[in-house]
C-alpha atoms as a PDB file:
ATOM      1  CA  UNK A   1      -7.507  -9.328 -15.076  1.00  0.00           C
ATOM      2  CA  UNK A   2      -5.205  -9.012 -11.943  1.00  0.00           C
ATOM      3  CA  UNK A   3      -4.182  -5.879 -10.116  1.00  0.00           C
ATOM      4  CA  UNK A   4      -1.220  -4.437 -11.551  1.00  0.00           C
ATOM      5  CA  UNK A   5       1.294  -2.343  -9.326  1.00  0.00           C
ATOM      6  CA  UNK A   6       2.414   1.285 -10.628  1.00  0.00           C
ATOM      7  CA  UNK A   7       6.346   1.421 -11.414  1.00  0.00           C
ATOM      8  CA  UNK A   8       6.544   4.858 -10.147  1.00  0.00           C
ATOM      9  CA  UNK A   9      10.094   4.827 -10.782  1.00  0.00           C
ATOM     10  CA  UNK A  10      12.055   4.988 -14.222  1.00  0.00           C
ATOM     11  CA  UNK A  11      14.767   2.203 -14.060  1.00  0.00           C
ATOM     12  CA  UNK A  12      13.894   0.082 -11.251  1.00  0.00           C
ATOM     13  CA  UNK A  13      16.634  -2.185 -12.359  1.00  0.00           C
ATOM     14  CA  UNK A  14      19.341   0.673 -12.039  1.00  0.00           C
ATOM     15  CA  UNK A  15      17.912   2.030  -8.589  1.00  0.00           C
ATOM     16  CA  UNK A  16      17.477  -1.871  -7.148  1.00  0.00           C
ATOM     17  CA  UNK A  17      21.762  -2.096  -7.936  1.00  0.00           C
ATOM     18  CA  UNK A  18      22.534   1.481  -7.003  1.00  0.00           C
ATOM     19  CA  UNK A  19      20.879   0.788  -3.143  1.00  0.00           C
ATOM     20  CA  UNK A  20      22.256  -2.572  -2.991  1.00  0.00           C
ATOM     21  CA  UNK A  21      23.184  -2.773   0.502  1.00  0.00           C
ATOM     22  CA  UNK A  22      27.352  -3.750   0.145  1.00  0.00           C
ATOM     23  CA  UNK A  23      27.542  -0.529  -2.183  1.00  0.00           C
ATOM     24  CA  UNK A  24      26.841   1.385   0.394  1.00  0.00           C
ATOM     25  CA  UNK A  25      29.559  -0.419   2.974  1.00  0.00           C
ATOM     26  CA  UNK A  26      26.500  -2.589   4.433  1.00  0.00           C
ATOM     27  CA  UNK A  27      23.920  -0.576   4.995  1.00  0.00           C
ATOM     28  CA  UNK A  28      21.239  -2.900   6.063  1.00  0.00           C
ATOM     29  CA  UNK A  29      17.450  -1.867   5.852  1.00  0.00           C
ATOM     30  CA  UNK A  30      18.110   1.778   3.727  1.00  0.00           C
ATOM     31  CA  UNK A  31      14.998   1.301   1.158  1.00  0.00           C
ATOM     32  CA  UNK A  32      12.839  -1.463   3.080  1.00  0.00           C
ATOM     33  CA  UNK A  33      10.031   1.163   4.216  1.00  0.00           C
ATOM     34  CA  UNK A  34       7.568   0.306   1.432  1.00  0.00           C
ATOM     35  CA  UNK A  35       5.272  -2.433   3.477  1.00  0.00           C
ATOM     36  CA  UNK A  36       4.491  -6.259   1.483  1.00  0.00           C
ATOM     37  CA  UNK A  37       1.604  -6.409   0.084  1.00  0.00           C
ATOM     38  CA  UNK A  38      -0.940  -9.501  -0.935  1.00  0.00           C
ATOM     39  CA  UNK A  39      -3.318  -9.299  -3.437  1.00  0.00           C
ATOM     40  CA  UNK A  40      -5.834 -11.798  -4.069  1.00  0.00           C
ATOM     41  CA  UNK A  41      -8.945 -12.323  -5.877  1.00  0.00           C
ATOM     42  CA  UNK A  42     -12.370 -14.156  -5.592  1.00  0.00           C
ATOM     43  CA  UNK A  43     -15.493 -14.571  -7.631  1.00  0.00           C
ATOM     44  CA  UNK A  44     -16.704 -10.799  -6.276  1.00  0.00           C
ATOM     45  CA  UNK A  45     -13.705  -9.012  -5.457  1.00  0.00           C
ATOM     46  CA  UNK A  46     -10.313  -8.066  -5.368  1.00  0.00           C
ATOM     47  CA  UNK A  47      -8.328  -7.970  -1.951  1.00  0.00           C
ATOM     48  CA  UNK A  48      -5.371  -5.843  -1.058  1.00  0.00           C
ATOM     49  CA  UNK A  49      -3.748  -6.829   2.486  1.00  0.00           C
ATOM     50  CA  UNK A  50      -0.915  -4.137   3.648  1.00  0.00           C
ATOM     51  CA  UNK A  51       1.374  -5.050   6.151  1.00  0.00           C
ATOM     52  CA  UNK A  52       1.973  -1.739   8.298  1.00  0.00           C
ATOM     53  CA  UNK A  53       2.274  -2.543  11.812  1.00  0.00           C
ATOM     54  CA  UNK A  54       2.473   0.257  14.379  1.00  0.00           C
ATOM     55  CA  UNK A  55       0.200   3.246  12.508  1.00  0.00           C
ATOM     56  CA  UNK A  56      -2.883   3.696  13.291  1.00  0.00           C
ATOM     57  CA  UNK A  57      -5.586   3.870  10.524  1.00  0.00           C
ATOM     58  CA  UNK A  58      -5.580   7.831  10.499  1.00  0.00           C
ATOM     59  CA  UNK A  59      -1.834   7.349   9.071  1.00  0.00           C
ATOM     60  CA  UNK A  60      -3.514   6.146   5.935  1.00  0.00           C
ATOM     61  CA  UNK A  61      -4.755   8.299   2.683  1.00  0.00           C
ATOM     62  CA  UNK A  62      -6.205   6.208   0.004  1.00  0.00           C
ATOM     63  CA  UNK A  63      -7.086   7.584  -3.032  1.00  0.00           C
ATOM     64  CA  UNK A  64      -8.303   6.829  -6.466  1.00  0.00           C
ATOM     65  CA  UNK A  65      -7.111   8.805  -9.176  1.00  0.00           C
ATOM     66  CA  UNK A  66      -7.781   7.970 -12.981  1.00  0.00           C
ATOM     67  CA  UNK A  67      -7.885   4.112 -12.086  1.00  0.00           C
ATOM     68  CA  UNK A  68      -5.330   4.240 -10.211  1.00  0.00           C
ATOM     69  CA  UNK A  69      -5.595   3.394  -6.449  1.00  0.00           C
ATOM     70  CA  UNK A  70      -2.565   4.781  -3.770  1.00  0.00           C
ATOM     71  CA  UNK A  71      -2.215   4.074  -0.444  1.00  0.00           C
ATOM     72  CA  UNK A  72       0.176   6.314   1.270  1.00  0.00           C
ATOM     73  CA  UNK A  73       1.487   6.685   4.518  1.00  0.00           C
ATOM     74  CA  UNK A  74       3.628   9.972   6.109  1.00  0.00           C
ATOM     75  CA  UNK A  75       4.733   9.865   9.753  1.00  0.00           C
ATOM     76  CA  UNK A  76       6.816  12.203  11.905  1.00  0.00           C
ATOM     77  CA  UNK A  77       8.311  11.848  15.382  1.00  0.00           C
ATOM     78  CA  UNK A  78      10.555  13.549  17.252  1.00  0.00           C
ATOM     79  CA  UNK A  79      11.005  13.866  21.138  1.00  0.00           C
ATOM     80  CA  UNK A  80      13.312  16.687  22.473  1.00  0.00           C
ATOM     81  CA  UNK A  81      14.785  16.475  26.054  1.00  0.00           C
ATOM     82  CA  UNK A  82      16.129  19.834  27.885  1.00  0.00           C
ATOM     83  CA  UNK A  83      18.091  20.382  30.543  1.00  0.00           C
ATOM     84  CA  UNK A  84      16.654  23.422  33.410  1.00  0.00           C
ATOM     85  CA  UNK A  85      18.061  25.963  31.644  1.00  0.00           C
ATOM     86  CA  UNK A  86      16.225  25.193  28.257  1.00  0.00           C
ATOM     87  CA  UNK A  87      19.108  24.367  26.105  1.00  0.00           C
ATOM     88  CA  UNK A  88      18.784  20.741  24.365  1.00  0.00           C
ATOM     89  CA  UNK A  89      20.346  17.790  26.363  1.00  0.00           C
ATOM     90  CA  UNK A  90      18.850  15.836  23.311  1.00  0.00           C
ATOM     91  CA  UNK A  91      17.136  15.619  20.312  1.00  0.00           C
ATOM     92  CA  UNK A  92      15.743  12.856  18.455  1.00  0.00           C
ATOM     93  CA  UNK A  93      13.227  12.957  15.346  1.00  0.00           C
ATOM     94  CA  UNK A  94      12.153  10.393  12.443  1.00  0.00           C
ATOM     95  CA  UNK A  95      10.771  10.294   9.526  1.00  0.00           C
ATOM     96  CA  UNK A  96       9.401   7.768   7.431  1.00  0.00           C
ATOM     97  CA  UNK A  97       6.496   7.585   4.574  1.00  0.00           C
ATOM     98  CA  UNK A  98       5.598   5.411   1.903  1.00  0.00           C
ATOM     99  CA  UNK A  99       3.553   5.326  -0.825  1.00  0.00           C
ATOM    100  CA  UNK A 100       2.088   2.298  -3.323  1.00  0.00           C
ATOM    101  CA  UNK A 101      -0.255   2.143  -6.211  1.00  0.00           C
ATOM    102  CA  UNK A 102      -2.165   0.232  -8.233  1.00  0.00           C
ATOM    103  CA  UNK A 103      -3.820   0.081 -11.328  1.00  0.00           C
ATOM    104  CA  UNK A 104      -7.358  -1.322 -11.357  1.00  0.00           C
ATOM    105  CA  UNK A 105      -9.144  -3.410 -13.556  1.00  0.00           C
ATOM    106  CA  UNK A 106     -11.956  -2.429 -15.641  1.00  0.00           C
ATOM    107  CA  UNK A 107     -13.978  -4.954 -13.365  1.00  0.00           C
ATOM    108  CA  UNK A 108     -13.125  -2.675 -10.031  1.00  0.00           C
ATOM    109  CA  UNK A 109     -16.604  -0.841  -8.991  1.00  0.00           C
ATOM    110  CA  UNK A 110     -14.472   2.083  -7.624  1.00  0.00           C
ATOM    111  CA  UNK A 111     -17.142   3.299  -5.853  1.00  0.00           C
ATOM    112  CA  UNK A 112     -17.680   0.442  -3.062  1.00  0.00           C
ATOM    113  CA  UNK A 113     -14.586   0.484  -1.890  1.00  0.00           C
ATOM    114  CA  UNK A 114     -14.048  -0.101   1.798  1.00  0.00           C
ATOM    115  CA  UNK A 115     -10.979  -0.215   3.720  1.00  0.00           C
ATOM    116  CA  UNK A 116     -10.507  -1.756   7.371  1.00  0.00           C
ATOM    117  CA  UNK A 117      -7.269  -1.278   9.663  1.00  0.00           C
ATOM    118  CA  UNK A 118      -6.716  -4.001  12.355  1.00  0.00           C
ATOM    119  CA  UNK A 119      -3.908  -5.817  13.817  1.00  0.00           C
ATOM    120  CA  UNK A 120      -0.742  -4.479  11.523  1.00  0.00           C
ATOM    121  CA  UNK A 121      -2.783  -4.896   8.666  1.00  0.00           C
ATOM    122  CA  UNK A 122      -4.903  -2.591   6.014  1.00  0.00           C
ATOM    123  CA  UNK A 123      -7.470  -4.588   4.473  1.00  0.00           C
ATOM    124  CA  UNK A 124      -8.821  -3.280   1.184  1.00  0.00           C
ATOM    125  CA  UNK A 125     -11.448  -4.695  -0.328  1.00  0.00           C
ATOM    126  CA  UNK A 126     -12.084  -3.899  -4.358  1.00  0.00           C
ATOM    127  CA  UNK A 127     -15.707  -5.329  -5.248  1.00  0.00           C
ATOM    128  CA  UNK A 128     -16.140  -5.985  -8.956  1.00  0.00           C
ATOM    129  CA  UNK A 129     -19.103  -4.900 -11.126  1.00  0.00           C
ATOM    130  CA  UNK A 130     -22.195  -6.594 -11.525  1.00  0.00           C
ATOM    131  CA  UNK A 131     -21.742  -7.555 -14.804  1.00  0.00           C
ATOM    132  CA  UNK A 132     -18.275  -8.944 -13.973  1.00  0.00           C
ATOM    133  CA  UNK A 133     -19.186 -11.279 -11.633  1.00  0.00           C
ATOM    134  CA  UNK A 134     -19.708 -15.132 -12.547  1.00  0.00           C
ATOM    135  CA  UNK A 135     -22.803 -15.914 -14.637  1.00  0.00           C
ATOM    136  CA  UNK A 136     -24.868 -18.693 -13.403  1.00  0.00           C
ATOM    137  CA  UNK A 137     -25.035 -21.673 -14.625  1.00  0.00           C
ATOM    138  CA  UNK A 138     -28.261 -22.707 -16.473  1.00  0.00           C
ATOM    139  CA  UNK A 139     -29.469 -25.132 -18.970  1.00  0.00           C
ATOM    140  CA  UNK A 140     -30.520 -24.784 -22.201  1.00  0.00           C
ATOM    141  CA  UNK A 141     -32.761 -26.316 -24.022  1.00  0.00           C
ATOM    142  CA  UNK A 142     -32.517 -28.302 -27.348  1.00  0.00           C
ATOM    143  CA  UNK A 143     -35.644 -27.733 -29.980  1.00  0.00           C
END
């Protein structure tokens, strides 16, 4: 069974066309902030890669929640520069956060998880059960 991602949103279809980017007179990047994500699997495990370069891996809360696995992701800045009497000269501040999930496979052994952040990239590794995991192979005999 593969990983399968969580439509957390009613009528993706209907969003997707509403924040088209020529509706809203070219608006380029305006719901890009959810990172790409690979997901492979081997004999053992399952493997999430998250592409999130620039955060450091205390940006990241994974949970799992009724099979469900989220990675989220909530970051503020905001720099402030005052002239000598204290009144604002200028204010910036951001905001960005995202949040994916996924629902596991009976196979998942939720409770080995493991999760690595290095070089723009969360790896996640899901290893499977025991009695998941490829049976030898053997011969039998013929009486």
């Amino acid at each position: 069974m593969n990983l399968i991602k969580k439509n957390t949103v009613p009528f993706p279809s209907i969003i997707d066309e509403l924040f088209k980017p020529d509706w809203l007179g070219g608006m380029q990047n305006f719901n890009t902030n959810v990172p790409a994500v690979n997901i492979k699997e081997t004999d053992v495990s399952f493997g999430i890669e998250l592409a999130a370069p620039g955060k450091k891996k205390e940006d990241f809360n994974i949970e799992i929640d009724h099979n469900v696995l989220t990675i989220s992701s909530e970051e503020k800045n905001e720099k402030e520069e005052k002239d000598n009497e204290g009144k604002y000269t200028r204010r910036e501040f951001s905001y960005s956060s995202f949040r994916r999930s996924f629902t596991l496979p009976e196979t998942v052994n939720s409770d080995t998880i493991h999760a690595a952040y290095e070089t723009g990239v969360l790896h996640i590794v899901l290893p499977k059960r025991e009695e998941a995991l490829p049976k030898p192979k053997r011969l039998i005999a013929v009486g």
